[in-house]
N, C-alpha and C. Protein backbone atom coordinates (compact mmCIF):
# COMPACT_ATOMS: atom_id res chain seq x y z
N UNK A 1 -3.57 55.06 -32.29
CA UNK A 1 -4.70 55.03 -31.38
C UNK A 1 -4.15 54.98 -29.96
N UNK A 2 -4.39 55.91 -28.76
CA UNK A 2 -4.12 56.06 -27.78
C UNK A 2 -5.03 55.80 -26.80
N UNK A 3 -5.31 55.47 -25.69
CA UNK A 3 -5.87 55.47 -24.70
C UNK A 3 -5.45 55.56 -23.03
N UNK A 4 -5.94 55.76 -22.15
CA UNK A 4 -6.14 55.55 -21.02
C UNK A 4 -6.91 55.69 -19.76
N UNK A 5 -7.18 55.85 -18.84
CA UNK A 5 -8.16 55.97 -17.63
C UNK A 5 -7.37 56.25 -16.12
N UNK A 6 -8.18 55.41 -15.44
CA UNK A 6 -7.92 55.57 -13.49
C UNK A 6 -7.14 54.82 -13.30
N UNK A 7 -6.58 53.98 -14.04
CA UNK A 7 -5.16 53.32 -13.84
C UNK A 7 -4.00 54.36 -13.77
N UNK A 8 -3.81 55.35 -14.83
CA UNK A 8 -2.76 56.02 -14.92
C UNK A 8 -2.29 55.45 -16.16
N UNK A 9 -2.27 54.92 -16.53
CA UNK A 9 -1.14 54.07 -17.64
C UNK A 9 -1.53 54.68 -19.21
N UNK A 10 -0.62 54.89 -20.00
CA UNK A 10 -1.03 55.48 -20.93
C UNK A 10 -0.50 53.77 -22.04
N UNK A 11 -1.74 54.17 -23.26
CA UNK A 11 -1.35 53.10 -23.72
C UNK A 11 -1.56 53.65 -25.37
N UNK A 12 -1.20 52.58 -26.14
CA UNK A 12 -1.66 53.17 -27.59
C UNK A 12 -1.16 51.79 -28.25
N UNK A 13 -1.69 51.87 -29.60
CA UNK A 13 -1.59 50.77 -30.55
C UNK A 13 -0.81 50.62 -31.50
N UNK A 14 0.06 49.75 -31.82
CA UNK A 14 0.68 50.37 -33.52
C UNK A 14 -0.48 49.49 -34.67
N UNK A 15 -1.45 50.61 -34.97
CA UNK A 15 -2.22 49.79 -36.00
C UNK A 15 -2.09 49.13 -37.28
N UNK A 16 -0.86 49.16 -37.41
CA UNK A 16 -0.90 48.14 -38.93
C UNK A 16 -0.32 46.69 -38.16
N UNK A 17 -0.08 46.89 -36.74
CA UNK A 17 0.79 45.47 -36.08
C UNK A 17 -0.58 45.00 -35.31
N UNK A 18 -0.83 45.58 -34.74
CA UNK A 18 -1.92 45.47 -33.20
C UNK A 18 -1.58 45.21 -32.36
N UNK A 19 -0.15 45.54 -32.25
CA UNK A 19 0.59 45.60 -30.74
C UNK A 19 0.62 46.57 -30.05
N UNK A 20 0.10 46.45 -28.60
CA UNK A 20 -0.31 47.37 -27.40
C UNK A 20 0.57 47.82 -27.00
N UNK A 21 1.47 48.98 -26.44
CA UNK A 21 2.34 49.55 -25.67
C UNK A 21 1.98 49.93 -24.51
N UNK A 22 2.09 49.89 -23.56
CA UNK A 22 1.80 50.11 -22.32
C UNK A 22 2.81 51.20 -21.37
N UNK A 23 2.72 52.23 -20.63
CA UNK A 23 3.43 53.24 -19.86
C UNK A 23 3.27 53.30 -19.05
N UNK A 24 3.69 52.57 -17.57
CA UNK A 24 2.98 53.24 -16.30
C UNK A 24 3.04 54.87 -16.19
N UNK A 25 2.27 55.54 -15.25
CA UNK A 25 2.23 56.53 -14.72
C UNK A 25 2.04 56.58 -13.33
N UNK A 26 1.90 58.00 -12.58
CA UNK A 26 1.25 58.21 -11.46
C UNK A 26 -0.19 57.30 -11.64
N UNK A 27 -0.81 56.77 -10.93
CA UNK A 27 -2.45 56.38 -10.27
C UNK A 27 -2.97 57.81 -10.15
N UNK A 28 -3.89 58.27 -11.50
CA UNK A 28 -4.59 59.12 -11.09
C UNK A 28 -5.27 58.85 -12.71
N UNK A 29 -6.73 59.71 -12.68
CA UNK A 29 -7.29 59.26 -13.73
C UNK A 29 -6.83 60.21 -14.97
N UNK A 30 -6.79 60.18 -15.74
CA UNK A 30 -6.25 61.07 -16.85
C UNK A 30 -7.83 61.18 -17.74
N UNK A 31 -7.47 62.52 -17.66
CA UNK A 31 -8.90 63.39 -18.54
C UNK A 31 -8.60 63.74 -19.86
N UNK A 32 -7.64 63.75 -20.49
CA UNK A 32 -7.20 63.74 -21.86
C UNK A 32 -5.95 63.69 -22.23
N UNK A 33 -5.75 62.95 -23.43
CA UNK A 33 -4.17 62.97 -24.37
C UNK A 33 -4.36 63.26 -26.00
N UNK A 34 -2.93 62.98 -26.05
CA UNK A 34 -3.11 63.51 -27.20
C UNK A 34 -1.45 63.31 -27.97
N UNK A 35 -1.05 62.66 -29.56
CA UNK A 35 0.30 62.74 -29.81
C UNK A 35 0.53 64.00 -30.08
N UNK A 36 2.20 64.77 -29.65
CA UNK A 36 2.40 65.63 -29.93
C UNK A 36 4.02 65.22 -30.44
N UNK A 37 3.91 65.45 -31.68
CA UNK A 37 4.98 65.09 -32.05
C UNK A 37 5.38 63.15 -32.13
N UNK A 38 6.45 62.93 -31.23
CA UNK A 38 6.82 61.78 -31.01
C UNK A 38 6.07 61.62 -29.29
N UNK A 39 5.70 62.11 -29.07
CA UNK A 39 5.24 61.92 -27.77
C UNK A 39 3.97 61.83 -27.25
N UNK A 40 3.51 60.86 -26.55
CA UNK A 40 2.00 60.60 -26.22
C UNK A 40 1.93 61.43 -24.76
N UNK A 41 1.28 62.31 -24.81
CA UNK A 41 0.82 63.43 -23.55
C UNK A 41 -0.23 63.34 -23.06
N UNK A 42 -0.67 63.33 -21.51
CA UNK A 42 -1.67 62.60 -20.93
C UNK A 42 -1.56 63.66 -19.66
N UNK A 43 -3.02 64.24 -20.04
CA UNK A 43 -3.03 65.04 -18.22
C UNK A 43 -4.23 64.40 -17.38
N UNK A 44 -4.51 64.80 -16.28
CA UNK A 44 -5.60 64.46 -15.22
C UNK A 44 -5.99 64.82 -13.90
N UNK A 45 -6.49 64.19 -13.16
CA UNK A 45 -6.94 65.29 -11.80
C UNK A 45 -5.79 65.38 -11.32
N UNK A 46 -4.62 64.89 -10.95
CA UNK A 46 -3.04 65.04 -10.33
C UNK A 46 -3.04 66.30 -10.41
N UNK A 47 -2.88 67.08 -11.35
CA UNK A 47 -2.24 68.26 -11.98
C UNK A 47 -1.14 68.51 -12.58
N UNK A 48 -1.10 67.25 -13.36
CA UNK A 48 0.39 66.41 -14.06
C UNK A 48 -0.22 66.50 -15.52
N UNK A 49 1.13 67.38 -15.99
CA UNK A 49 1.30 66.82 -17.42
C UNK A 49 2.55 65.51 -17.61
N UNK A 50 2.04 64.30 -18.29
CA UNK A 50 3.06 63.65 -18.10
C UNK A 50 3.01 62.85 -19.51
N UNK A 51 4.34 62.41 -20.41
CA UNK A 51 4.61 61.82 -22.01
C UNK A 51 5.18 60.81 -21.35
N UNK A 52 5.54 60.46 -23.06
CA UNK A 52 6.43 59.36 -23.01
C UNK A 52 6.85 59.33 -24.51
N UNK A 53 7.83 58.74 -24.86
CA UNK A 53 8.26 58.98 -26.39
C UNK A 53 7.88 57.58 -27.19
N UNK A 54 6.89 57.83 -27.62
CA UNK A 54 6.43 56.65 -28.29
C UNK A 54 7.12 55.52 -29.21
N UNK A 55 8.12 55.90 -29.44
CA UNK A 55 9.29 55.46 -30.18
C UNK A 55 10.15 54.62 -29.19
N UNK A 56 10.50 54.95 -27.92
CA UNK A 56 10.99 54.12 -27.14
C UNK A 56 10.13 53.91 -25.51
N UNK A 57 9.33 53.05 -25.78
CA UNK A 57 8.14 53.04 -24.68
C UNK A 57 8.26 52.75 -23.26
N UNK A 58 9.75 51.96 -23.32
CA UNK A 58 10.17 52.04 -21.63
C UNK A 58 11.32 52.93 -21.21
N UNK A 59 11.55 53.59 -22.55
CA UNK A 59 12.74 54.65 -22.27
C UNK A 59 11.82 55.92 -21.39
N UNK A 60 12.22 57.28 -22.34
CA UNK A 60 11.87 58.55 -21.84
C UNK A 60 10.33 58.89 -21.53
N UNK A 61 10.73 59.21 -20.18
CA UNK A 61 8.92 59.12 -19.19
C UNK A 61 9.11 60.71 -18.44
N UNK A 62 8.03 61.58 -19.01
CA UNK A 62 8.90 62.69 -18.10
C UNK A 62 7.25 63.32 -17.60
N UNK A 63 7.57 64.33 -16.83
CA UNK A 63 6.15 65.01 -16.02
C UNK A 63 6.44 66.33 -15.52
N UNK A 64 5.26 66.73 -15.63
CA UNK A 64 5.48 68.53 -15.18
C UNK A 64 3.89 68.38 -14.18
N UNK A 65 4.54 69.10 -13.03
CA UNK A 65 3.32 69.47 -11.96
C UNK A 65 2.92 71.35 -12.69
N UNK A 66 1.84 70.98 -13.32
CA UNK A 66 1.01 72.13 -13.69
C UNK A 66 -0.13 73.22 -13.03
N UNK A 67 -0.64 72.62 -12.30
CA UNK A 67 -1.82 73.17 -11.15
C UNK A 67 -1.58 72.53 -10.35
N UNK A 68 -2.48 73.32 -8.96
CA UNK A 68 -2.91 72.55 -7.80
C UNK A 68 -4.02 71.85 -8.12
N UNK A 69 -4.77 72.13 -8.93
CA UNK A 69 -6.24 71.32 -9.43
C UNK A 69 -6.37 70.51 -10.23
N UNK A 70 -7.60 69.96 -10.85
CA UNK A 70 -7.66 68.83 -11.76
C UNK A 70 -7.68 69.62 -13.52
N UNK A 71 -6.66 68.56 -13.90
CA UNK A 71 -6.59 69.01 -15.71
C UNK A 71 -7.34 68.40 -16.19
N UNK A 72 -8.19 69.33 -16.69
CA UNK A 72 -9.57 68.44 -17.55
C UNK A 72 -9.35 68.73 -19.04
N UNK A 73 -8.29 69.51 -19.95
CA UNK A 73 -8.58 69.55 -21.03
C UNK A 73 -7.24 69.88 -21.61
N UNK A 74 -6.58 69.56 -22.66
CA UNK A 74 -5.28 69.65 -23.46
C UNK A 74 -5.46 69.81 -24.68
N UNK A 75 -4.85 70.72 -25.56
CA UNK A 75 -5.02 71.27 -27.03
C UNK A 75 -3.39 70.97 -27.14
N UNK A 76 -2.93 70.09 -28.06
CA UNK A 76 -1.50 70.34 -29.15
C UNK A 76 -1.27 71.69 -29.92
N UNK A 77 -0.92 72.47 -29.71
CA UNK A 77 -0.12 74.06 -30.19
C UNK A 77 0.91 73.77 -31.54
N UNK A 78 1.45 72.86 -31.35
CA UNK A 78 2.43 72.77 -32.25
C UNK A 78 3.75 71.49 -31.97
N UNK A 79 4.42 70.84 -32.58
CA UNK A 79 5.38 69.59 -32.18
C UNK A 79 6.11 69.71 -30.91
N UNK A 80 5.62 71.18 -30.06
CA UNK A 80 6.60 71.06 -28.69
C UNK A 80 5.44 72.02 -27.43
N UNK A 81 4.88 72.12 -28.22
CA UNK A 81 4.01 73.07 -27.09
C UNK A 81 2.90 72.91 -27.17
N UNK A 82 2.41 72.91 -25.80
CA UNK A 82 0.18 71.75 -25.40
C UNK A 82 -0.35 73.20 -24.58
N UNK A 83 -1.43 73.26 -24.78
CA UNK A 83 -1.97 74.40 -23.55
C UNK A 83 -2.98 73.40 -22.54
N UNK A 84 -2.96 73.17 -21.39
CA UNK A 84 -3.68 72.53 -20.65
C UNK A 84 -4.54 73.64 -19.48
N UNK A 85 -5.73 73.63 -18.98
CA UNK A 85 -6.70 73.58 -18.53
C UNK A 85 -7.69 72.78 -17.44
N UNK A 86 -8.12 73.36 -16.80
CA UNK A 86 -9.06 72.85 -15.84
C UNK A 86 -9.87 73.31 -14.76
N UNK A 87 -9.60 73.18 -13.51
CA UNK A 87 -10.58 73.43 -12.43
C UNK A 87 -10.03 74.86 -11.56
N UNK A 88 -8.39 75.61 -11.95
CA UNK A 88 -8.47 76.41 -11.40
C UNK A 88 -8.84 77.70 -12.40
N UNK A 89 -9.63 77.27 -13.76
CA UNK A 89 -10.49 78.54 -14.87
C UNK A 89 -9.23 79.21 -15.44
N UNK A 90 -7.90 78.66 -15.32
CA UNK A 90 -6.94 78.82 -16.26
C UNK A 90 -6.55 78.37 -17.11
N UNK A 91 -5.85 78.83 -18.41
CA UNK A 91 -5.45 77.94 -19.39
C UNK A 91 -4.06 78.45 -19.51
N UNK A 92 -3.01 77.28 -19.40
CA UNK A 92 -1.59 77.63 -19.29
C UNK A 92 -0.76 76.98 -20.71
N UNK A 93 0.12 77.54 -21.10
CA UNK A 93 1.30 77.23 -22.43
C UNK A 93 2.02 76.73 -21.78
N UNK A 94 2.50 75.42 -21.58
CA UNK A 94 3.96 74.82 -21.83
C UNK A 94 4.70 74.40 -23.38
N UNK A 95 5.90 74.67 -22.79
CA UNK A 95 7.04 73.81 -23.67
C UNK A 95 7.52 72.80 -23.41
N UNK A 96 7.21 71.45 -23.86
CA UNK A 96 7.59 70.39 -23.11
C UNK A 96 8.88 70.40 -23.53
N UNK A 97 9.85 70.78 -24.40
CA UNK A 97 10.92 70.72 -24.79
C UNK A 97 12.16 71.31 -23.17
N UNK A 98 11.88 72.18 -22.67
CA UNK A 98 12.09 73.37 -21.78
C UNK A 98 11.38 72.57 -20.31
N UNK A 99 10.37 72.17 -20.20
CA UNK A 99 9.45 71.80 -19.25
C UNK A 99 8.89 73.01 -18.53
N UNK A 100 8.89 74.64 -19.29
CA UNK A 100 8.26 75.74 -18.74
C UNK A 100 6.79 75.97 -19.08
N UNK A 101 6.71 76.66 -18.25
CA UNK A 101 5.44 77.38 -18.57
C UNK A 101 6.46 79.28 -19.42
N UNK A 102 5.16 78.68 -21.04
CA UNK A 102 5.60 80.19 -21.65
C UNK A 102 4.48 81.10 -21.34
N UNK A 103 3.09 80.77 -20.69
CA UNK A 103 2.22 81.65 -20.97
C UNK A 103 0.46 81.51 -19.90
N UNK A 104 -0.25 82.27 -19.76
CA UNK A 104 -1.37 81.45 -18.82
C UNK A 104 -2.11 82.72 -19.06
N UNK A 105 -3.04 81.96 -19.84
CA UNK A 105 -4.57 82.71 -20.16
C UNK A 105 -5.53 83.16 -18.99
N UNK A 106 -6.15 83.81 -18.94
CA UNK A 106 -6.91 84.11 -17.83
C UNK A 106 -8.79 84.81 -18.73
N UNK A 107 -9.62 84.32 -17.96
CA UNK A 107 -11.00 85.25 -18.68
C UNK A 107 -12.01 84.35 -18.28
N UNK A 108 -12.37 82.79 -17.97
CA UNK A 108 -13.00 81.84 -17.74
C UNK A 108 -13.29 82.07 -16.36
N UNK A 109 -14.91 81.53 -15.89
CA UNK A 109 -15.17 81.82 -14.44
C UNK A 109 -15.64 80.85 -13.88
N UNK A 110 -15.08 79.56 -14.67
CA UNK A 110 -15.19 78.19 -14.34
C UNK A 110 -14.43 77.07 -14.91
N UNK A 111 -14.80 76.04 -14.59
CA UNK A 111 -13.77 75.41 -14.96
C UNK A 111 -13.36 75.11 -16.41
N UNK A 112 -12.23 75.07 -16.69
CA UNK A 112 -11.87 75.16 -18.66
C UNK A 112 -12.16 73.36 -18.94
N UNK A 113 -13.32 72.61 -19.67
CA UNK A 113 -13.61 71.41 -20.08
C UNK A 113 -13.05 71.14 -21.21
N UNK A 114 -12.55 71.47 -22.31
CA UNK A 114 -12.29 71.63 -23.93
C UNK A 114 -11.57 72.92 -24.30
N UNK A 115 -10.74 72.08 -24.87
CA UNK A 115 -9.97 73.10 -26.06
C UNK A 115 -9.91 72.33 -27.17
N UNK A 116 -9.16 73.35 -28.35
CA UNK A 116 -8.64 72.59 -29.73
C UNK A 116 -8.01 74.26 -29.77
N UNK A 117 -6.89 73.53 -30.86
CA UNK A 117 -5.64 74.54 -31.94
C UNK A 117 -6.57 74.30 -33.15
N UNK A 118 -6.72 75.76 -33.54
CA UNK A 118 -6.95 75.54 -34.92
C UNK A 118 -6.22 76.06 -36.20
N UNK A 119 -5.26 76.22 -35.62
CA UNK A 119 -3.59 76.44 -36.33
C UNK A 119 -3.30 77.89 -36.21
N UNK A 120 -4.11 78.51 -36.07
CA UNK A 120 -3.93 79.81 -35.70
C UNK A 120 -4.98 80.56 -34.62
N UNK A 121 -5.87 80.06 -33.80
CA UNK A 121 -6.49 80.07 -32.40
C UNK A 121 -6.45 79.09 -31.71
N UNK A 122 -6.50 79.41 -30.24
CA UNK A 122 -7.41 77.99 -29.40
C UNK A 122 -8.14 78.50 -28.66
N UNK A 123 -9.35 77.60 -28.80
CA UNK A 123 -10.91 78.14 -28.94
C UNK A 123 -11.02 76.59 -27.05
N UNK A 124 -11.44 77.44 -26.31
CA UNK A 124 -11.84 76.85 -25.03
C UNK A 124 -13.31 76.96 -25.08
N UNK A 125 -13.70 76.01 -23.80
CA UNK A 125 -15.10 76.04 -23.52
C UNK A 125 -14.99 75.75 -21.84
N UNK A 126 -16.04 76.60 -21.23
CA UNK A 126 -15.95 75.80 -19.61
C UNK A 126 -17.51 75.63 -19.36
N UNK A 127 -17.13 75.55 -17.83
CA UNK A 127 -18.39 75.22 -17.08
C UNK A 127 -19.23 76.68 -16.83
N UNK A 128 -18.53 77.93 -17.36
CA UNK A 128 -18.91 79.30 -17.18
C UNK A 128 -19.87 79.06 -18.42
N UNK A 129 -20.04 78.22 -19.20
CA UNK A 129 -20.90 78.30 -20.09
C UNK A 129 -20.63 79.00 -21.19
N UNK A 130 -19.23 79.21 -21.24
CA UNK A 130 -18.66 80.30 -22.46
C UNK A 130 -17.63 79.67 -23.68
N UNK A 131 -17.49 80.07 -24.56
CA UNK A 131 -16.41 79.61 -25.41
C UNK A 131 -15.39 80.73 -25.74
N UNK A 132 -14.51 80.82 -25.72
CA UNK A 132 -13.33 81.57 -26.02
C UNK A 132 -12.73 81.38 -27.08
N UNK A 133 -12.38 82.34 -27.96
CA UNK A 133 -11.18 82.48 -28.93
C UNK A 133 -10.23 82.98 -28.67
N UNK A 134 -9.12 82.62 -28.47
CA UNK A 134 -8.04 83.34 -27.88
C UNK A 134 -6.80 83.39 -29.05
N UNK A 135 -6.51 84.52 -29.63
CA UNK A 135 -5.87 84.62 -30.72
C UNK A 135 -4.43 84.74 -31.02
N UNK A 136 -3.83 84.21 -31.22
CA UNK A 136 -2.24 84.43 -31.16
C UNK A 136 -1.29 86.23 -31.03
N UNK A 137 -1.00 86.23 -30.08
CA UNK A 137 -0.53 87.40 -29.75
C UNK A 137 -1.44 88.65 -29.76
N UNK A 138 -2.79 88.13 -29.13
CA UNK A 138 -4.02 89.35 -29.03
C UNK A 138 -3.89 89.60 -27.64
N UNK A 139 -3.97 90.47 -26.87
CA UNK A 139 -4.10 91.00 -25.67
C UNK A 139 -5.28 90.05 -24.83
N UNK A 140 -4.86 89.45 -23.87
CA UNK A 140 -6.22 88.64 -23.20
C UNK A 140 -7.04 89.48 -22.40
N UNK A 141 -7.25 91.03 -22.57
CA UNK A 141 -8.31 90.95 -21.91
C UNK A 141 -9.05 91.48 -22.82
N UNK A 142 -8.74 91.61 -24.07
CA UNK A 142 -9.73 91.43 -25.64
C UNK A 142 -10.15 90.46 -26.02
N UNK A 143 -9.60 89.07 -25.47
CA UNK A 143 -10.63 88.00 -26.08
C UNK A 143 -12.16 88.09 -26.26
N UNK A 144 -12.48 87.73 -27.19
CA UNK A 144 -14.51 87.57 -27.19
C UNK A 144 -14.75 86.42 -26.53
N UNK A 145 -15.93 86.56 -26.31
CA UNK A 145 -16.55 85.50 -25.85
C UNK A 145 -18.09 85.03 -26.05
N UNK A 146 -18.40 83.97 -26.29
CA UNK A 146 -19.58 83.54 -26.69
C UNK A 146 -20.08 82.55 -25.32
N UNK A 147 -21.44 83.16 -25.05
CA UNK A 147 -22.13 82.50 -24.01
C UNK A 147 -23.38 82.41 -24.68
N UNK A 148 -23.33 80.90 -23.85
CA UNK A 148 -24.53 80.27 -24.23
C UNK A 148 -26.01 81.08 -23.73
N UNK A 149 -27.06 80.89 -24.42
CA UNK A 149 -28.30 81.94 -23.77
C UNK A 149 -29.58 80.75 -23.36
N UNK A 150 -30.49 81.11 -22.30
CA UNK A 150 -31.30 80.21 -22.12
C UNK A 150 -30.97 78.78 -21.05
């Protein structure tokens, strides 16, 4: 169980103990996390992706400046790679292994609120009122799209 907020601090539980771990971060509010792998990943308005290795909680603390804007949404890809999202209507691939960017979606005409992996898509939603399927190695300017009506 993970949590955090406008502190910055990422935190999580070991539930069979009920001992709290605690991580500082940057002071900024974090809009979603998520474990990936051994690592608890936490983005927010900063434009920071930033972990920590849950296994050693005051050890390895690392961060990637991702946008100029606020990250409102993170999908897990797989044990090394998150796609994050937000206010500049992009959705970008890192490798946290690498700390690159492999990839950056484009088609949204607002801001990206939600994603999820569904082991073989990740399906966005924004403030354009649309949802996206974006398909593993499909051409992005074939994605479909579903908008809401009414």
């Amino acid at each position: 169980l993970a949590f955090a907020g406008r502190d910055g601090v990422l935190r999580w539980t070991e539930l069979p103990t009920g001992r709290v771990f605690e991580r500082p971060t940057r002071r900024s509010r974090r809009r979603d996390l998520a474990f990936v792998g051994h690592r608890l990943v936490a983005v927010g308005d900063d434009g920071r992706v930033c972990w920590c290795d849950v296994r050693d909680p005051q050890g390895t603390y690392r961060e990637i400046e991702c946008e100029r804007g606020r990250i409102f949404a993170m999908a897990a890809i797989d044990g090394g790679r998150i796609a994050v999202a937000g206010s500049d209507n992009r959705i970008r691939i890192w490798n946290l292994e690498t700390s690159q960017q492999e990839a950056e979606l484009e088609g949204h005409e607002g801001t990206v609120s939600a994603m999820c992996w569904t082991g073989h898509a990740l399906v966005s939603a924004g403030y354009d009122t649309t949802i996206r399927i974006w398909h593993s190695g499909a051409p992005v300017a074939r994605q479909p799209e579903m908008r809401q009506r009414g």
